[in-house]
C-alpha atoms as a PDB file:
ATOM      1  CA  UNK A   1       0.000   0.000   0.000  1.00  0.00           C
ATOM      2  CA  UNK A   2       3.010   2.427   0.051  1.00  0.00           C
ATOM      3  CA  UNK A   3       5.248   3.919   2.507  1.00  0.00           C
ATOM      4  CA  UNK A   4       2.029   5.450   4.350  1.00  0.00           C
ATOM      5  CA  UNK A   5      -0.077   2.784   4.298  1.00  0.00           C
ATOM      6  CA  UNK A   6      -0.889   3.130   8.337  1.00  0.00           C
ATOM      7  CA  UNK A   7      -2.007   6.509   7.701  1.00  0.00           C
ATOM      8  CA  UNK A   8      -4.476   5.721   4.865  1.00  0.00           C
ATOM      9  CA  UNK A   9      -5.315   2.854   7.026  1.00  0.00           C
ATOM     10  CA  UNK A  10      -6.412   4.597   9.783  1.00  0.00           C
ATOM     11  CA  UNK A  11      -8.475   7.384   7.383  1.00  0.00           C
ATOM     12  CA  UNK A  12      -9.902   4.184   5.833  1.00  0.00           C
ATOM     13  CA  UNK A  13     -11.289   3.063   8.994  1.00  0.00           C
ATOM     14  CA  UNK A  14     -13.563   6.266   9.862  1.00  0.00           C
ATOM     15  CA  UNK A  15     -15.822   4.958   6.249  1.00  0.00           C
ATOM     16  CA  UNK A  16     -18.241   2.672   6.952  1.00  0.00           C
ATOM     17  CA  UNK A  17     -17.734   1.373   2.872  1.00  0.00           C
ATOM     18  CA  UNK A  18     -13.789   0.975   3.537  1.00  0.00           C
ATOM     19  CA  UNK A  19     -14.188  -0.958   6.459  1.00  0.00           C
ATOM     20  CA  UNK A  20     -16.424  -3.341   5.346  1.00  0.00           C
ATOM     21  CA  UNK A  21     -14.094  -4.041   2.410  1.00  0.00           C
ATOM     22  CA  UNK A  22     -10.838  -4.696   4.962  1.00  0.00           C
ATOM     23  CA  UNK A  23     -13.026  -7.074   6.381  1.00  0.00           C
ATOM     24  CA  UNK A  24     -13.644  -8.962   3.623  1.00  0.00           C
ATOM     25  CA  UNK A  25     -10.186  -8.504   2.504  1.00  0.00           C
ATOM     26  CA  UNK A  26      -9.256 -10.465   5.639  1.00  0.00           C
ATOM     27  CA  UNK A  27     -11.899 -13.218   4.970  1.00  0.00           C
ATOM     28  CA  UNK A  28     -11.024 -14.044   2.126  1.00  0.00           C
ATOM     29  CA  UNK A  29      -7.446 -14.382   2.684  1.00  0.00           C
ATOM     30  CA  UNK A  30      -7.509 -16.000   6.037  1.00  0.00           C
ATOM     31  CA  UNK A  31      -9.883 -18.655   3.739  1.00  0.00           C
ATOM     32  CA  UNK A  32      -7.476 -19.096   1.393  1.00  0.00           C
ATOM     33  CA  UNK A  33      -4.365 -19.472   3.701  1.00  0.00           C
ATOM     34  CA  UNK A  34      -6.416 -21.540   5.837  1.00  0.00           C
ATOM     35  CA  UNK A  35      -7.776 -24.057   2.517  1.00  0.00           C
ATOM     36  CA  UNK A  36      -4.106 -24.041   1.236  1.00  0.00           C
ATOM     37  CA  UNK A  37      -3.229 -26.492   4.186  1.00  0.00           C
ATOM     38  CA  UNK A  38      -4.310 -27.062   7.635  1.00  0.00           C
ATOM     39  CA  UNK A  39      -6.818 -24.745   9.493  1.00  0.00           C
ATOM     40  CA  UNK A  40      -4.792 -23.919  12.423  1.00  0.00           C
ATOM     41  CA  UNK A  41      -2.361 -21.343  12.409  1.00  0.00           C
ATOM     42  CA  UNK A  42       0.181 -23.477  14.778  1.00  0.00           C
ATOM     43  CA  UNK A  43       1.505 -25.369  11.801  1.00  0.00           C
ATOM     44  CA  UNK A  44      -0.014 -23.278   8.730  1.00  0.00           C
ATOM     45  CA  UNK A  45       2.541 -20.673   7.978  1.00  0.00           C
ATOM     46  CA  UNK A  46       0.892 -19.012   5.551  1.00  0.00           C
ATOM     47  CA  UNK A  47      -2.261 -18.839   7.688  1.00  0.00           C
ATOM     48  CA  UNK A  48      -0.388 -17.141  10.676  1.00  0.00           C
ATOM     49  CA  UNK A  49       1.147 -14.620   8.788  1.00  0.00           C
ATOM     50  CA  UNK A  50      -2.413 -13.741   6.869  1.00  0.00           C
ATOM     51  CA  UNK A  51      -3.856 -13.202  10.465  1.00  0.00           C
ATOM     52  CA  UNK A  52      -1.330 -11.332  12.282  1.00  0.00           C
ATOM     53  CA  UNK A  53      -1.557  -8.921   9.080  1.00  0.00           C
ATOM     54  CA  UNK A  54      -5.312  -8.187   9.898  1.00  0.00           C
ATOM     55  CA  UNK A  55      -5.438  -9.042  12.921  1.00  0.00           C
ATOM     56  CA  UNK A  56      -5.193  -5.405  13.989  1.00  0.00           C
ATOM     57  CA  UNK A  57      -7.414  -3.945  10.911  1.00  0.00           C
ATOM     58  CA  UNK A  58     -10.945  -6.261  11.820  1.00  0.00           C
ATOM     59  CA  UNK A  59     -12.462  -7.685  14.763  1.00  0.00           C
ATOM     60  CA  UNK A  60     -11.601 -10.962  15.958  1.00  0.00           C
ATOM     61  CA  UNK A  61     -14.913 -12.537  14.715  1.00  0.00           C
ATOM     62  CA  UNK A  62     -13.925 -11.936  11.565  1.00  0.00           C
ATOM     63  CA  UNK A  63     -10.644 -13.985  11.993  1.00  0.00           C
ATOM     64  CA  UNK A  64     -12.442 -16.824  13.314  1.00  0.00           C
ATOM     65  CA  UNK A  65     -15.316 -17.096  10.801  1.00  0.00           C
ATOM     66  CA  UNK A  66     -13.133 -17.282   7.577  1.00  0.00           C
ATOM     67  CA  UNK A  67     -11.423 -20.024   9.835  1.00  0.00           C
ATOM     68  CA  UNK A  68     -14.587 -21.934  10.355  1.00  0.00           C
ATOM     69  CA  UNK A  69     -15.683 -21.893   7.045  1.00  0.00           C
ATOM     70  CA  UNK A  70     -12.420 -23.194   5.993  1.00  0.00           C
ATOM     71  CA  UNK A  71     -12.608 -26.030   8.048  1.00  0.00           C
ATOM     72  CA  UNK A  72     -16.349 -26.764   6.496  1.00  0.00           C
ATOM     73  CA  UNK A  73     -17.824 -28.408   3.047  1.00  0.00           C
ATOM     74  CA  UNK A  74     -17.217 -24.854   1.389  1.00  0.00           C
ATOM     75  CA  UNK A  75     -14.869 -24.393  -1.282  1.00  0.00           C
ATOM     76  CA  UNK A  76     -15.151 -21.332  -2.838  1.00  0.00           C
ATOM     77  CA  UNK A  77     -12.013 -20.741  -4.884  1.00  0.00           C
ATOM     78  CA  UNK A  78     -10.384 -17.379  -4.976  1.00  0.00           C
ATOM     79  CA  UNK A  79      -7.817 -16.784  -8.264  1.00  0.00           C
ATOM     80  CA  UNK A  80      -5.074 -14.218  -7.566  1.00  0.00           C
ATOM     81  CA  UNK A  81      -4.535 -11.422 -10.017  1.00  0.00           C
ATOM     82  CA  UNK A  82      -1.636  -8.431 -10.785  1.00  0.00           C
ATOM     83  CA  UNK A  83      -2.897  -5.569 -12.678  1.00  0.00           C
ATOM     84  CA  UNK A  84      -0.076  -2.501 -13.525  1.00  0.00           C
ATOM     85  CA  UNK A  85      -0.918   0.898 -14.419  1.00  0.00           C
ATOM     86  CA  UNK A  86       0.697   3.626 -15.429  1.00  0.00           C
ATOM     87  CA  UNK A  87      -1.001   6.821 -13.195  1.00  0.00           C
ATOM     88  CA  UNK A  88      -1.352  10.677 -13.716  1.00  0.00           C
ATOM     89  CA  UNK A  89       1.905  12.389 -12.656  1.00  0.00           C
ATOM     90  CA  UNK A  90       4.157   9.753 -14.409  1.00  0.00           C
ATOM     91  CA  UNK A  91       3.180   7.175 -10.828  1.00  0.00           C
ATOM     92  CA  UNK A  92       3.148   3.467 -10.944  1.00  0.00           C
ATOM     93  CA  UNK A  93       0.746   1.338  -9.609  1.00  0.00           C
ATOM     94  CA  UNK A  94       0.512  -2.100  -8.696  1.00  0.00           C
ATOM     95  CA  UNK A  95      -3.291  -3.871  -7.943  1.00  0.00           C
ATOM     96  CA  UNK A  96      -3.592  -7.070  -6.497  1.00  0.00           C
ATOM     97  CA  UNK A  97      -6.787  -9.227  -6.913  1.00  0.00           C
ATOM     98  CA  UNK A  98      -8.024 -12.160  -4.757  1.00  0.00           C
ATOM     99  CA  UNK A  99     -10.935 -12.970  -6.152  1.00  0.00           C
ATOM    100  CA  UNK A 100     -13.908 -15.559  -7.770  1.00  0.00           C
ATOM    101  CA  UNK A 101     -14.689 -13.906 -11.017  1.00  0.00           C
ATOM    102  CA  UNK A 102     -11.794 -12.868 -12.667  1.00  0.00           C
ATOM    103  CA  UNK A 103     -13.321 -11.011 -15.167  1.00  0.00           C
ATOM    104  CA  UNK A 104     -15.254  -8.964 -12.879  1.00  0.00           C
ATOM    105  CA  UNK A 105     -11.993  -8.396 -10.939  1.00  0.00           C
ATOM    106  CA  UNK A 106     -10.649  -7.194 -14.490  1.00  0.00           C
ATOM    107  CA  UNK A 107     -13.367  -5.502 -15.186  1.00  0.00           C
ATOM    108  CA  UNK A 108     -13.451  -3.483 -12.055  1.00  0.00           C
ATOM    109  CA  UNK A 109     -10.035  -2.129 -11.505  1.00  0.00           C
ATOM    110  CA  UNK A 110      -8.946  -1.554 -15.416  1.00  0.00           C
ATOM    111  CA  UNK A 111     -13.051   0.689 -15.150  1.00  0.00           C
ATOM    112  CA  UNK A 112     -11.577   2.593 -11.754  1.00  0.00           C
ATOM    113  CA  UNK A 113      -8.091   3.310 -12.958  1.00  0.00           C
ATOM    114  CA  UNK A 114      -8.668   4.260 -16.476  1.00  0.00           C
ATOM    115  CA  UNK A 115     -11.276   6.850 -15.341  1.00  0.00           C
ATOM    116  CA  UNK A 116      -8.772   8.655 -13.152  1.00  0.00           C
ATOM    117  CA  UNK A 117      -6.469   8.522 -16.417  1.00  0.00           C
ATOM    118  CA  UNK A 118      -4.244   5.627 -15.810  1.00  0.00           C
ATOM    119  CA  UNK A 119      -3.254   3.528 -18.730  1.00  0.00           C
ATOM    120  CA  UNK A 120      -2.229  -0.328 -18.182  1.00  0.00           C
ATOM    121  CA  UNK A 121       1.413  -0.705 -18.664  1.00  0.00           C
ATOM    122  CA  UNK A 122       4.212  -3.184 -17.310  1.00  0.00           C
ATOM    123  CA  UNK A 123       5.671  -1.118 -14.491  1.00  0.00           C
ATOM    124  CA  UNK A 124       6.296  -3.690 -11.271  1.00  0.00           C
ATOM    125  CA  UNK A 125       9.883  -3.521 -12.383  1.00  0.00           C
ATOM    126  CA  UNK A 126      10.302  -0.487 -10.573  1.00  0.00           C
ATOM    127  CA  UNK A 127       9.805  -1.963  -7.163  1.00  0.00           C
ATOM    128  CA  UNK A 128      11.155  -4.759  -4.722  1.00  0.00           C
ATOM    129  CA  UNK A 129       9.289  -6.967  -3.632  1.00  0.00           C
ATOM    130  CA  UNK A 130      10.222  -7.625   0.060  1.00  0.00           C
ATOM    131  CA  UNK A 131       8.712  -7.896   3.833  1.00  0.00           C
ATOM    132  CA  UNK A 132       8.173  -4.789   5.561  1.00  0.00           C
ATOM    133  CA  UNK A 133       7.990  -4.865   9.562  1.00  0.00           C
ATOM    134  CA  UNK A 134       7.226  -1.804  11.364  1.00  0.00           C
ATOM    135  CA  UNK A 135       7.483  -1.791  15.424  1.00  0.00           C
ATOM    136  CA  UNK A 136       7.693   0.469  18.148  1.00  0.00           C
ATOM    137  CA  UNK A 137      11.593   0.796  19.291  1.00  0.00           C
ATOM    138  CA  UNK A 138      14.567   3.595  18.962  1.00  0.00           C
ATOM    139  CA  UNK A 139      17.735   1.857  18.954  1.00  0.00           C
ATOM    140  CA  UNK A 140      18.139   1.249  15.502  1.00  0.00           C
ATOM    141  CA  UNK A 141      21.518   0.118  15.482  1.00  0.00           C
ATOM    142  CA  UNK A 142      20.526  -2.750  17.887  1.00  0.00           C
ATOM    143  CA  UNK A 143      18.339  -4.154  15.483  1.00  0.00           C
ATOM    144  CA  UNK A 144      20.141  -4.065  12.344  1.00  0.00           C
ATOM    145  CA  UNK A 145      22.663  -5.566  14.525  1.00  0.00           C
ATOM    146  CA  UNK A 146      20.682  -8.333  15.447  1.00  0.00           C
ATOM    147  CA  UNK A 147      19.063  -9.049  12.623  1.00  0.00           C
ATOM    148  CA  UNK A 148      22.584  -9.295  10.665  1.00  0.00           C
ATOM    149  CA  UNK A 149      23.955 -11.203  13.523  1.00  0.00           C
ATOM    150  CA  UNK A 150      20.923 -13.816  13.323  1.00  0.00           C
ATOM    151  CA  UNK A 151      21.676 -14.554   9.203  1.00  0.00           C
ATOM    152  CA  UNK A 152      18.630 -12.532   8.253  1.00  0.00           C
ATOM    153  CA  UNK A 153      18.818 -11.414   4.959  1.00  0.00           C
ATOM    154  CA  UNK A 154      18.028  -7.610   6.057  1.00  0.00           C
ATOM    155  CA  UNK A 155      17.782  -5.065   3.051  1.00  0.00           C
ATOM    156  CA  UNK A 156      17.227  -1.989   5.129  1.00  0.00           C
ATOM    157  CA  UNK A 157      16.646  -1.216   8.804  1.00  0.00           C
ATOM    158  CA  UNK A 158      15.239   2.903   9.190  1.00  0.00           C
ATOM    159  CA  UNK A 159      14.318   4.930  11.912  1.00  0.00           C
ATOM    160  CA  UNK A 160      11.088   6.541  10.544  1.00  0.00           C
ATOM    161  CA  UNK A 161      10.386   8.730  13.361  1.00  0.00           C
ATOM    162  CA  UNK A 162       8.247   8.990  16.033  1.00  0.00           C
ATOM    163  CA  UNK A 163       9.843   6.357  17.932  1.00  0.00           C
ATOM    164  CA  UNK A 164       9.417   3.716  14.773  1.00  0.00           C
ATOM    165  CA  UNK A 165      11.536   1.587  13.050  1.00  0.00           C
ATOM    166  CA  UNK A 166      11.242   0.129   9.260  1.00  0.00           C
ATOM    167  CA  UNK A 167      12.917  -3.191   8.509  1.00  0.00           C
ATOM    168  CA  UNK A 168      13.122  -4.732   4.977  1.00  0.00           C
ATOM    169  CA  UNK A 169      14.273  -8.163   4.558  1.00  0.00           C
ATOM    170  CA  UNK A 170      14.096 -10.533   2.163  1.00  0.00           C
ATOM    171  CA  UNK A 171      10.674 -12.229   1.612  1.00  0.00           C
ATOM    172  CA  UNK A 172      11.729 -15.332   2.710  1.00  0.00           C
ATOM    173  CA  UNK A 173      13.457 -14.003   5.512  1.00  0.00           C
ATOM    174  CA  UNK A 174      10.324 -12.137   6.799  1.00  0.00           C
ATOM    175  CA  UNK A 175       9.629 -14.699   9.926  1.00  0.00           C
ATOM    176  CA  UNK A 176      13.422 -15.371  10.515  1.00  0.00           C
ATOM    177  CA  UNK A 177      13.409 -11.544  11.253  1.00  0.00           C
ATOM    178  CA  UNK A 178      10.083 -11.653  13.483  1.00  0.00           C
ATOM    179  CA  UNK A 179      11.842 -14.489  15.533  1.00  0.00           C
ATOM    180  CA  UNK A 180      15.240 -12.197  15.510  1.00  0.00           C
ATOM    181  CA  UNK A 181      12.882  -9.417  16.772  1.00  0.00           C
ATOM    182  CA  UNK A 182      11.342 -11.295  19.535  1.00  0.00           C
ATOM    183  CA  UNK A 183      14.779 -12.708  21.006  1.00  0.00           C
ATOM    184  CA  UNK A 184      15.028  -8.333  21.303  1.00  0.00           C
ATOM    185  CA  UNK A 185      11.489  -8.092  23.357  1.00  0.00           C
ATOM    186  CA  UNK A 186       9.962  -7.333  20.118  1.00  0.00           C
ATOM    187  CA  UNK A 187       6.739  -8.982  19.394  1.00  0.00           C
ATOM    188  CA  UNK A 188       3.764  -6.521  18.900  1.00  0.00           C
ATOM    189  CA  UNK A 189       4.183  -5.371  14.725  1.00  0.00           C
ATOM    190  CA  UNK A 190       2.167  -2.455  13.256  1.00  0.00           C
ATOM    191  CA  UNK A 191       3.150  -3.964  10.013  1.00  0.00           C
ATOM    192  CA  UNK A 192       4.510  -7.405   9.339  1.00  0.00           C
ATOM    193  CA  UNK A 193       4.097  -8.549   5.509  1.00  0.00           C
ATOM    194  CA  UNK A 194       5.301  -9.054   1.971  1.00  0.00           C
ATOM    195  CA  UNK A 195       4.307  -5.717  -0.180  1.00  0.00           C
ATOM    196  CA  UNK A 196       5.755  -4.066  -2.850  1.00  0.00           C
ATOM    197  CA  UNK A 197       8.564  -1.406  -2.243  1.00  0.00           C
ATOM    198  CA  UNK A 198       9.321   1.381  -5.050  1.00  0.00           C
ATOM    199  CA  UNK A 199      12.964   1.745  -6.259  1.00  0.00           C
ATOM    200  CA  UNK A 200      11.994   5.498  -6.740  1.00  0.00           C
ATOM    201  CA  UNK A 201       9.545   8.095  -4.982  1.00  0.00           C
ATOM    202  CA  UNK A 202       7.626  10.614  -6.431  1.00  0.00           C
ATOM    203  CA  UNK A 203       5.733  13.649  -5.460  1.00  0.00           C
ATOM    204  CA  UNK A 204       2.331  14.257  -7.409  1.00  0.00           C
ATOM    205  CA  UNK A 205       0.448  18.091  -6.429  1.00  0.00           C
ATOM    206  CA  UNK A 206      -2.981  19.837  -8.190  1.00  0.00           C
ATOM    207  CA  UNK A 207      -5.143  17.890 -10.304  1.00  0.00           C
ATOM    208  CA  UNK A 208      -2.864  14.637 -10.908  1.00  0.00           C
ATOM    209  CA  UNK A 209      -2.792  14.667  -6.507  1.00  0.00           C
ATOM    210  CA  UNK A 210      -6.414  14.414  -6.414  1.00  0.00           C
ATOM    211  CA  UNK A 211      -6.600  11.897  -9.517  1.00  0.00           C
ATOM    212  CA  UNK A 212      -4.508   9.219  -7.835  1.00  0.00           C
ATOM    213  CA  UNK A 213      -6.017  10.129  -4.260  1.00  0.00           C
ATOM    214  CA  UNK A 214      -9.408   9.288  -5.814  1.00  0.00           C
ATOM    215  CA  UNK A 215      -8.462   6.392  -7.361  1.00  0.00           C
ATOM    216  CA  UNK A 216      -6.693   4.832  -4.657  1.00  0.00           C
ATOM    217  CA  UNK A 217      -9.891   5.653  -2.451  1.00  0.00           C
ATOM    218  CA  UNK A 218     -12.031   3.842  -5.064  1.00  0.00           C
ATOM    219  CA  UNK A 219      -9.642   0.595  -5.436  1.00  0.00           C
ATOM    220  CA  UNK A 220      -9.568   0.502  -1.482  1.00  0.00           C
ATOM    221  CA  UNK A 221     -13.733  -0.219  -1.466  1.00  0.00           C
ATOM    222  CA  UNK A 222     -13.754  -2.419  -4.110  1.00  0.00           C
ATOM    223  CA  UNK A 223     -14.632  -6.204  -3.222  1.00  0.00           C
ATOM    224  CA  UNK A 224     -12.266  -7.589  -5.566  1.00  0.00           C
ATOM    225  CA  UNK A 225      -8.901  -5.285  -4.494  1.00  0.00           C
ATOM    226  CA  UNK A 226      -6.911  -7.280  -2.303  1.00  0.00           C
ATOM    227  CA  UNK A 227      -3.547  -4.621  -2.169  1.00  0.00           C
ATOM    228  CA  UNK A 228      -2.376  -1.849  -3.843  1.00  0.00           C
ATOM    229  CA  UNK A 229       1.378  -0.391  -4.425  1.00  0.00           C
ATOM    230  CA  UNK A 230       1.664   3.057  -5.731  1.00  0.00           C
ATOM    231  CA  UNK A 231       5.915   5.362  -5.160  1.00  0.00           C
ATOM    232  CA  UNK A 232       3.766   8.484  -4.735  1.00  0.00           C
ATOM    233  CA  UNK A 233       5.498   9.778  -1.640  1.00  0.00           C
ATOM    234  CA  UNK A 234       2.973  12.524  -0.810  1.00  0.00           C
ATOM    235  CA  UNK A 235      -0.416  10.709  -0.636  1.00  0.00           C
END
C-alpha cells in the first residue's frame, strides 16, 4: 500500500464502505491461507502470517469465521490477479486481486483506474518486492545488529520517526526476522508482511494529486482489491 499505508489505514477506517471491504479482505485471505493447508495457524505458515496482518485492521470474529468456514464443506475458490498501471503524474501502480470472477476483478479495476487517467502498462519492475515490519523501538543500530547477527537477509533497517523503526528483509526471511525481533522483546508489529517497495519516490500536487487520491480511495472499497502499491510519496 506504500510507505504510508498506516495513515491511509487509519483514514480508511472512519468509512463505513472501507471498512467493510478490509473485512472482507481479511476473509477471504484468512480462507485461502487456511484451505491451502491445515486450518490452524500453529503449523499453517501461511495462515499465521495472513492473520497477524489483519489481525489489527478487523475484529476478531472476523478472523475466526473465515477459519470456520475453511474447516467446512465450502470451497469457494479465490484466483489471484496483478494488474499494472501507469497513473497521472508519471506514478506506478501495482493492484492485487483475490478474487472468484476474474473477469469482474478485471473488469473493475482496469473501469476505476482508467477513469482517473491511468493507462495499463508493465511497471512492477520499478519496485522490490520484500517484507516490511514496522514496530515500536529507537535503537536502531541494535536491530540491524541483530538481525545481521541472526543470518537474516536484512535489506534496510530505518528509523522513521516517532519512535518507529522500518525493517526490509528478504521475503523469505520475513519470519526469521520476526523471531530475531522477539529474542530483542519485540513482538507486537504495526506492520509485518510481503508488499511491494518502489525503487523510486515521487511527489504528485494539483489535479494529478487528487486523480490518484481518488483512485486509490475507489480501489480501497472495491470487493475484488486485495492490495495496492503506488511510489507516490505525498499521498
Amino acid at each position: 500500500m506504500g510507505r504510508h499505508f498506516e495513515v491511509r489505514a487509519a483514514a480508511m477506517a472512519a468509512s463505513a464502505k472501507a471498512k467493510s471491504a478490509i473485512y472482507m479482505r481479511a476473509s477471504k485471505e484468512i480462507y485461502a491461507a487456511a484451505k491451502s493447508g491445515e486450518p490452524d495457524p500453529n503449523s499453517n505458515l501461511a495462515l499465521r502470517s495472513a492473520i497477524e496482518k489483519y489481525r489489527k485492521q478487523c475484529p476478531k470474529d472476523v478472523i475466526e469465521r473465515a477459519i470456520e468456514k475453511a474447516k467446512g464443506g465450502d470451497s469457494v475458490a479465490y484466483i489471484s490477479g496483478r494488474y499494472e498501471f501507469m497513473g497521472p503524474g508519471g506514478s506506478y501502480i501495482i493492484v492485487d486481486t483475490l478474487t472468484d470472477n476474474v473477469n469482474r476483478a478485471l473488469v473493475g479495476v482496469r473501469t476505476i483506474c482508467t477513469r482517473k487517467g491511468a493507462k495499463m502498462a508493465t511497471v512492477a519492475y520499478n519496485f522490490q518486492e520484500l517484507g516490511a515490519i514496522n514496530f515500536k523501538g529507537s535503537n536502531r543500530d541494535e536491530v540491524e545488529e541483530a538481525l545481521i547477527l541472526g543470518d537474516v537477509d536484512v535489506q534496510s533497517v530505518e528509523d522513521i520517526g516517532d519512535g518507529n523503526i522500518e525493517v526490509h528483509v528478504a521475503p523469505g526471511a520475513l519470519e526469521a526476522a520476526k523471531t530475531v525481533l522477539g529474542e530483542l522483546g519485540i513482538t507486537e508489529f504495526d506492520r509485518a508482511e510481503i508488499t511491494m517497495i518502489p525503487n523510486d519516490w515521487i511527489e504528485v500536487d494539483g489535479e494529478d494529486k487528487a486523480k490518484i487520491e481518488a483512485m486509490l480511495n475507489e480501489l480501497d472499497e472495491s470487493e475484488d482489491v486485495q492490495a495496492v502499491y503506488h511510489n507516490v510519496e505525498n499521498i
